[in-house]
C-alpha atoms as a PDB file:
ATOM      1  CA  UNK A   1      27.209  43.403  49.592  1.00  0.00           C
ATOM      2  CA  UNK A   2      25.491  44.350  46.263  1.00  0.00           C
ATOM      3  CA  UNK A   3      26.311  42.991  43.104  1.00  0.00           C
ATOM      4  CA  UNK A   4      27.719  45.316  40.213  1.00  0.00           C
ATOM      5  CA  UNK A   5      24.948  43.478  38.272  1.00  0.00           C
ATOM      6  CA  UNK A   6      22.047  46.108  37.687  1.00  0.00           C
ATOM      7  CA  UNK A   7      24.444  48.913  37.441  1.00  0.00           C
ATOM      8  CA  UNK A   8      26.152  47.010  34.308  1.00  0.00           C
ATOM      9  CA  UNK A   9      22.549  46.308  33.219  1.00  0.00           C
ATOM     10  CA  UNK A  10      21.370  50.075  33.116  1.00  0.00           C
ATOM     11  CA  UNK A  11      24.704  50.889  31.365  1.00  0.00           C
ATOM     12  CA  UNK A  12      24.778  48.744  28.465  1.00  0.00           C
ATOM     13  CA  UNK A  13      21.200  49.178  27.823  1.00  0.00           C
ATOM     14  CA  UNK A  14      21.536  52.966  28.068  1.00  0.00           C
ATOM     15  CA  UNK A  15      24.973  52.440  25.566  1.00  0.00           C
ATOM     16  CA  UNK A  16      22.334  50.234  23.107  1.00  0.00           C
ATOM     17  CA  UNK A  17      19.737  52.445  23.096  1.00  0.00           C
ATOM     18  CA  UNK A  18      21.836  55.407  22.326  1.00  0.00           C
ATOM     19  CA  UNK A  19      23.605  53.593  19.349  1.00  0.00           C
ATOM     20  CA  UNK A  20      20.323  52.531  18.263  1.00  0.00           C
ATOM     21  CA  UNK A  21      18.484  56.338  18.189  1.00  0.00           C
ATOM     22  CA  UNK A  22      22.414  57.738  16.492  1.00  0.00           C
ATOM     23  CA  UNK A  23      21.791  54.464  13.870  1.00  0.00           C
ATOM     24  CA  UNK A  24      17.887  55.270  13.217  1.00  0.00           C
ATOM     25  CA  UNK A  25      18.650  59.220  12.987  1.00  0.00           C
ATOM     26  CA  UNK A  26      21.658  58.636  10.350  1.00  0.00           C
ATOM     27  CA  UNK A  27      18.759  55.865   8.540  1.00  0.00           C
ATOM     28  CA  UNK A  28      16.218  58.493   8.477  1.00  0.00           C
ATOM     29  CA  UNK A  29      18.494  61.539   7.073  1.00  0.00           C
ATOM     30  CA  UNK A  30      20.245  59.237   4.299  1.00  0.00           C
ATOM     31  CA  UNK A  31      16.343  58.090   3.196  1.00  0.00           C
ATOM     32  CA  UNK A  32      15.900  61.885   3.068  1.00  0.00           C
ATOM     33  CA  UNK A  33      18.619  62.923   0.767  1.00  0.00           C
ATOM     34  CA  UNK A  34      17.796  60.403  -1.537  1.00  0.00           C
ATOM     35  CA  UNK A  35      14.702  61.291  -1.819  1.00  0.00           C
ATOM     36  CA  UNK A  36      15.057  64.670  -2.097  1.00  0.00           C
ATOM     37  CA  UNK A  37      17.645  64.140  -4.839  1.00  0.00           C
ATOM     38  CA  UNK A  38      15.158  61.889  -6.625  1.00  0.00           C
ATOM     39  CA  UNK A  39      12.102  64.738  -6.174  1.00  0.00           C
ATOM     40  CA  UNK A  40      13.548  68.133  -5.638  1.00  0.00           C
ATOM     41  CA  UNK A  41      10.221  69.745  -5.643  1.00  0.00           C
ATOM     42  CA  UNK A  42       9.025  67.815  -2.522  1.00  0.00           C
ATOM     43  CA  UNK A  43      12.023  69.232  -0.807  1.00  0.00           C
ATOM     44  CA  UNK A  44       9.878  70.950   1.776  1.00  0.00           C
ATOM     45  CA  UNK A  45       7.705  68.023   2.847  1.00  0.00           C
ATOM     46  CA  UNK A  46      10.665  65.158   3.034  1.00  0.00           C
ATOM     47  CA  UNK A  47      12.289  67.850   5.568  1.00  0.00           C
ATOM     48  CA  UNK A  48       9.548  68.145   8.027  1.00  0.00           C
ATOM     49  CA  UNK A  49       8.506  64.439   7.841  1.00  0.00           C
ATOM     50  CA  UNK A  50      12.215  63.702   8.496  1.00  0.00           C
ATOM     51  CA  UNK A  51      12.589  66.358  11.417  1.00  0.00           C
ATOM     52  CA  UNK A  52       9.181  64.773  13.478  1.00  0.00           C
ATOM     53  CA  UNK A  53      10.959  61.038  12.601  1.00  0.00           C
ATOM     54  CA  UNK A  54      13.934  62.109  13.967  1.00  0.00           C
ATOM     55  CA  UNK A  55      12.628  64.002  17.019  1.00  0.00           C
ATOM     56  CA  UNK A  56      10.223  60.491  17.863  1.00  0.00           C
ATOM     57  CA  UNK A  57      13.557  58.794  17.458  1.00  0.00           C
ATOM     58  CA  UNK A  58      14.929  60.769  20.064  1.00  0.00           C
ATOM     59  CA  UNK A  59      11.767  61.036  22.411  1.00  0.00           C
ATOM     60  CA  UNK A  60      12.125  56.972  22.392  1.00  0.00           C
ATOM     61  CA  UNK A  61      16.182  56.982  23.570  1.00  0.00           C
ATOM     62  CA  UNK A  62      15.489  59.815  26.055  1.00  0.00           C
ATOM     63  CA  UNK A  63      12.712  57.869  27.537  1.00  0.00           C
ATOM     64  CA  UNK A  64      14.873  54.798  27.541  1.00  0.00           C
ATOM     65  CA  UNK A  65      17.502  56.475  29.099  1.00  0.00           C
ATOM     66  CA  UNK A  66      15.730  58.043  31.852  1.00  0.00           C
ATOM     67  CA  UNK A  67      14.338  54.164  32.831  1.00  0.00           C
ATOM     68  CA  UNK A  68      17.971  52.983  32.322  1.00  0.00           C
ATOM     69  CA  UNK A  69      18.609  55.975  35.314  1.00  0.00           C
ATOM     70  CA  UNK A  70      15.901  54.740  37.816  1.00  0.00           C
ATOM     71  CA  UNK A  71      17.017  51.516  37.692  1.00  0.00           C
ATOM     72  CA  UNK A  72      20.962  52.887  38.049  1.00  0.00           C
ATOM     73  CA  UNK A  73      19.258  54.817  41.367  1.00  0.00           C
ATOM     74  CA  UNK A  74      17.489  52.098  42.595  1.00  0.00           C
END
């Protein structure tokens, strides 16, 4: 009979790493704001630096979560 043991594994880690990107998204939007509010005129630029931040935050906890998966299936 199989242990529980790598199923637990995959589910905590995917549970971390999805904290982790929700944590680094909310970091990267509050740095943002405050500097927009500090240099309205760079508006533009904070907003797309911010977006591809935010989208390589969430490339990294998709691809943790779909190795979290495979190991789930193995």
């Amino acid at each position: 009979m199989e242990s529980g043991l790598p199923l637990l594994g995959a589910a905590l880690g995917a549970g971390m790493f999805a904290l982790g990107a929700g944590f680094g998204i909310g970091k990267i939007g509050s740095a943002a704001m405050e500097a927009i509010a500090r240099q309205p005129e760079a508006a533009g630029k904070i907003q797309g630096a911010a977006l591809v931040m935010a989208g390589l935050v969430e490339g990294a906890a998709l691809f943790s979560f779909l190795i979290q998966i495979l190991i789930w299936t193995k």
